[in-house]
C-alpha atoms as a PDB file:
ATOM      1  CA  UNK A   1      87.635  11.175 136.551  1.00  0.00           C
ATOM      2  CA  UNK A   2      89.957   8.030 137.340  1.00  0.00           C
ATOM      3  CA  UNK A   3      89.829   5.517 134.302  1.00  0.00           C
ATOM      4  CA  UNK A   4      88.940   2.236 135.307  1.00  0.00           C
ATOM      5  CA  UNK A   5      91.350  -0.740 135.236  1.00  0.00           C
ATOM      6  CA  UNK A   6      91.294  -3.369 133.320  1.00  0.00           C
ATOM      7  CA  UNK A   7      90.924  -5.590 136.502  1.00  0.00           C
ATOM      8  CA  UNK A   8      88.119  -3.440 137.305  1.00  0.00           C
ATOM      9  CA  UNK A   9      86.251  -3.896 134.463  1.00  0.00           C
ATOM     10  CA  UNK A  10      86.661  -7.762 134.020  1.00  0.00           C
ATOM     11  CA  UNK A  11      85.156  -8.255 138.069  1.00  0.00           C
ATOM     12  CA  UNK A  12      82.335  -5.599 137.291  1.00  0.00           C
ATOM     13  CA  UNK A  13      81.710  -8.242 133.833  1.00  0.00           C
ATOM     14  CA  UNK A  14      81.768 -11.274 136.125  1.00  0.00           C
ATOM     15  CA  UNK A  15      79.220  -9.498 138.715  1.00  0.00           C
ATOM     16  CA  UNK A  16      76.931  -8.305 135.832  1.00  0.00           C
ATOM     17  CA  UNK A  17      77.373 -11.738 134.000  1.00  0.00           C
ATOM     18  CA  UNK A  18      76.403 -13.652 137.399  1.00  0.00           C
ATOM     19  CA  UNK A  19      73.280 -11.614 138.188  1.00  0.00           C
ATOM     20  CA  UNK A  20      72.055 -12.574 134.831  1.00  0.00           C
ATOM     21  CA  UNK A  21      72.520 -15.738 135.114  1.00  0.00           C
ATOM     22  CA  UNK A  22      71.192 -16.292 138.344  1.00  0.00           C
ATOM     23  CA  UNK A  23      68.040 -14.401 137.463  1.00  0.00           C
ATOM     24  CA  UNK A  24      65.730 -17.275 136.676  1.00  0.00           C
ATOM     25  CA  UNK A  25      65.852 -17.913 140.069  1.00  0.00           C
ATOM     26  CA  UNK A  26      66.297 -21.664 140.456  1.00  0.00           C
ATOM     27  CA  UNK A  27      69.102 -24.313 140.119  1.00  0.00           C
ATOM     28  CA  UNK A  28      68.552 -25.840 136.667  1.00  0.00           C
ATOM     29  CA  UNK A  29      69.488 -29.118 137.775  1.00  0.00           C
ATOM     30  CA  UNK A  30      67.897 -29.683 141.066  1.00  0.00           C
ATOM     31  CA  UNK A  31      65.288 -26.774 141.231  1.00  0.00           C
ATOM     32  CA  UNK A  32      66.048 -25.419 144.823  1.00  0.00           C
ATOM     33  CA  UNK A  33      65.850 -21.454 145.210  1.00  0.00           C
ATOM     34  CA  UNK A  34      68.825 -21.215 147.766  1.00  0.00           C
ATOM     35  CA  UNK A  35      72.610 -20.234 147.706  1.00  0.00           C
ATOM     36  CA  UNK A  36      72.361 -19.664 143.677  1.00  0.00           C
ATOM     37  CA  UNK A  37      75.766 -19.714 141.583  1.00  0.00           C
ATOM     38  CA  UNK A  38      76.962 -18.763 137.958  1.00  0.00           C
ATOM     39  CA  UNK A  39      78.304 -22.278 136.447  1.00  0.00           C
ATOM     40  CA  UNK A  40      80.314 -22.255 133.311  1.00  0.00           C
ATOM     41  CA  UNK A  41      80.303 -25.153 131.069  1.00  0.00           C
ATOM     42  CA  UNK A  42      83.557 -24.486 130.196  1.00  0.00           C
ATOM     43  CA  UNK A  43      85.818 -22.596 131.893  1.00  0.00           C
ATOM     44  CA  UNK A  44      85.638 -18.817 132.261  1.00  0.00           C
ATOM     45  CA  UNK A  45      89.524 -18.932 131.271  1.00  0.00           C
ATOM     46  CA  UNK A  46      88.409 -18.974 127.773  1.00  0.00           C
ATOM     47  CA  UNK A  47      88.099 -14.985 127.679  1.00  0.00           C
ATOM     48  CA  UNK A  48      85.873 -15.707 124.279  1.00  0.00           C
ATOM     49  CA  UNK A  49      83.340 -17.441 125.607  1.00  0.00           C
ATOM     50  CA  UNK A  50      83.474 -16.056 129.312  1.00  0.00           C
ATOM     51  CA  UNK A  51      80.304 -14.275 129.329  1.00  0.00           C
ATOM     52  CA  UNK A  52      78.433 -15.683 126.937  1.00  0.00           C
ATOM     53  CA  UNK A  53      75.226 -16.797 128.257  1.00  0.00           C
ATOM     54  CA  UNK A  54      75.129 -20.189 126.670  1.00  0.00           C
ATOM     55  CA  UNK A  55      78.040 -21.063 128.173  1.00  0.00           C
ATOM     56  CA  UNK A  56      76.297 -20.429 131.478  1.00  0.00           C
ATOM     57  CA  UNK A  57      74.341 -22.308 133.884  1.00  0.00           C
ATOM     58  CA  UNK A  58      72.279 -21.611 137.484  1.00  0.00           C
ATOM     59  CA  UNK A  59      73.199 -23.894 139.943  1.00  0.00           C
ATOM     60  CA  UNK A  60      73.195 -24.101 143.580  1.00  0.00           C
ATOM     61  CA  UNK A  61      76.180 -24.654 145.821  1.00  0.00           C
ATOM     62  CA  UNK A  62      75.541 -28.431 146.074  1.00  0.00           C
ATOM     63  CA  UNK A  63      75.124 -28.884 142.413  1.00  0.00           C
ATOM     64  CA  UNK A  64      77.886 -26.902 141.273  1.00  0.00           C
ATOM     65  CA  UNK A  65      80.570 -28.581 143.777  1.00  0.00           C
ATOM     66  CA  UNK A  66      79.293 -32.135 142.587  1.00  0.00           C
ATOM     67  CA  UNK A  67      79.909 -31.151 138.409  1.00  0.00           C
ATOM     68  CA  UNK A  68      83.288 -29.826 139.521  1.00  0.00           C
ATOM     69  CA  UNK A  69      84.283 -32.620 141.313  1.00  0.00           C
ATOM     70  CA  UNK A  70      82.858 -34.837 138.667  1.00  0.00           C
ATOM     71  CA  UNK A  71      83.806 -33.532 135.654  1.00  0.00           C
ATOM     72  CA  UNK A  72      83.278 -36.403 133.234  1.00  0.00           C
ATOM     73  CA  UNK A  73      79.870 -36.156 134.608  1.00  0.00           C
ATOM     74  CA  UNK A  74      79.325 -32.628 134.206  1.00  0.00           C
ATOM     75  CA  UNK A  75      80.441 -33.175 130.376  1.00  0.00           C
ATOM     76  CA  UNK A  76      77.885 -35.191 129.757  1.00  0.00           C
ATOM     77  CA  UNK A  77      75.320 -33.133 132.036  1.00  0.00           C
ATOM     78  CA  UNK A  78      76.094 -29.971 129.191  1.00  0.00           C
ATOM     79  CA  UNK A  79      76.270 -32.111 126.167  1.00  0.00           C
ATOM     80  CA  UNK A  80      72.497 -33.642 126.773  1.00  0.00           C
ATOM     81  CA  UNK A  81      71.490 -29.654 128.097  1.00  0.00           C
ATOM     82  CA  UNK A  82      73.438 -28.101 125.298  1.00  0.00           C
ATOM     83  CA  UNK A  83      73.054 -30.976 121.988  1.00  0.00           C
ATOM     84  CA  UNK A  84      76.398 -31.670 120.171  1.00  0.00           C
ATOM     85  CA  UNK A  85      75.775 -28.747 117.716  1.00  0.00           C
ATOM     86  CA  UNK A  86      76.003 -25.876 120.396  1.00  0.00           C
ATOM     87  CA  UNK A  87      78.685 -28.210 122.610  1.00  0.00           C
ATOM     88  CA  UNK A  88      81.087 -28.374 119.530  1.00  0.00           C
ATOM     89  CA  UNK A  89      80.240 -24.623 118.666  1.00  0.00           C
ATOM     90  CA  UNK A  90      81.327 -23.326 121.931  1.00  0.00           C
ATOM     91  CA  UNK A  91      84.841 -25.509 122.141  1.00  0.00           C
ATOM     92  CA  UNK A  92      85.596 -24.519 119.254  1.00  0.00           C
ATOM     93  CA  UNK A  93      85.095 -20.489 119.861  1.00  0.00           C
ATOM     94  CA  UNK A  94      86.830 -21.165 123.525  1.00  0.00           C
ATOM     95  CA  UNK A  95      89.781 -22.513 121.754  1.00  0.00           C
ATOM     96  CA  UNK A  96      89.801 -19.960 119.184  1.00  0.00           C
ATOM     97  CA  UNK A  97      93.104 -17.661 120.507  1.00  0.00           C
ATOM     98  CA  UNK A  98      92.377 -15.334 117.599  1.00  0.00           C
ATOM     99  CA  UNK A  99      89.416 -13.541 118.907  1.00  0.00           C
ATOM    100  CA  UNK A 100      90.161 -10.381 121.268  1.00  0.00           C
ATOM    101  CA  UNK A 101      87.667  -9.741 123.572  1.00  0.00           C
ATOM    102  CA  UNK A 102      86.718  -6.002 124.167  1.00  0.00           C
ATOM    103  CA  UNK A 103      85.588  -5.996 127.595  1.00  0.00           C
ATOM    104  CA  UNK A 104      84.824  -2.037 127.484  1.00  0.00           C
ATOM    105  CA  UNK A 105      81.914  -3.840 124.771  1.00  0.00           C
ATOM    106  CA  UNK A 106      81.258  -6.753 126.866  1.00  0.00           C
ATOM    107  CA  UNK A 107      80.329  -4.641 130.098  1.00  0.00           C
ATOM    108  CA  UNK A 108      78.169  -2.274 128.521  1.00  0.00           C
ATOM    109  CA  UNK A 109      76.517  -5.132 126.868  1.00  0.00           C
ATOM    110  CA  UNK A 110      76.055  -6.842 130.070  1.00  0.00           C
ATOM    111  CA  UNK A 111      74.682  -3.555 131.546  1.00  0.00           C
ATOM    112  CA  UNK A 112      71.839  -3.515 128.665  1.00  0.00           C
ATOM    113  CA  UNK A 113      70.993  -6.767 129.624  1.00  0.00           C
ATOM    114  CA  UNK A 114      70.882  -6.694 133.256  1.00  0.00           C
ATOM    115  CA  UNK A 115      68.743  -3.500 132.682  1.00  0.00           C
ATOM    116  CA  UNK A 116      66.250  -5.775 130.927  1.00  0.00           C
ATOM    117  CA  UNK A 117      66.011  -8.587 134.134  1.00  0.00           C
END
């Protein structure tokens, strides 16, 4: 059996991660049903944090486009959802460059919890 790339891995962690997040169903700032997408409140370039779920939001197309366009906006929008306790918590374990990130542990992880959805 062909071991699975690296590459591989990460997408089938973003796929898994999405799914979860979208699973509520709704946009969490407007409430519509339709054309559902993962948000992260900060960026998924901070491996540590990538797929944790409380760095994660649902949000539609529109909403999503508007925070990333407006992104003094969506700061605030995640500090009132988030409180400055969690908000400082995650910047500082996105910054932290000392944490690895096993994502052979992450997708498994993301696997149990998809199972559970």
């Amino acid at each position: 059996m062909k071991k699975k790339s690296a590459t591989w891995k990460k997408r089938e962690a973003d796929k898994l991660f999405s799914l979860i997040i979208r699973s509520p169903g709704f946009c969490t700032e407007c409430g519509t049903t339709e054309n559902l997408q993962c948000a992260h409140g900060f960026s998924r370039r901070y491996r540590s944090i990538r797929w944790n779920e409380a760095n994660a939001f649902c949000l539609c197309r529109g909403c999503h486009m508007r925070f990333t366009h407006r992104p003094l906006e969506w700061d605030d929008w995640i500090r009132g959802r988030w409180g400055d306790d969690l908000y400082a918590w995650l910047r500082s374990a996105a910054l932290d460059i000392t944490t690895k990130v096993d994502v052979d542990v992450v997708l498994l992880r993301l696997q149990d919890r998809h199972a559970e959805i």
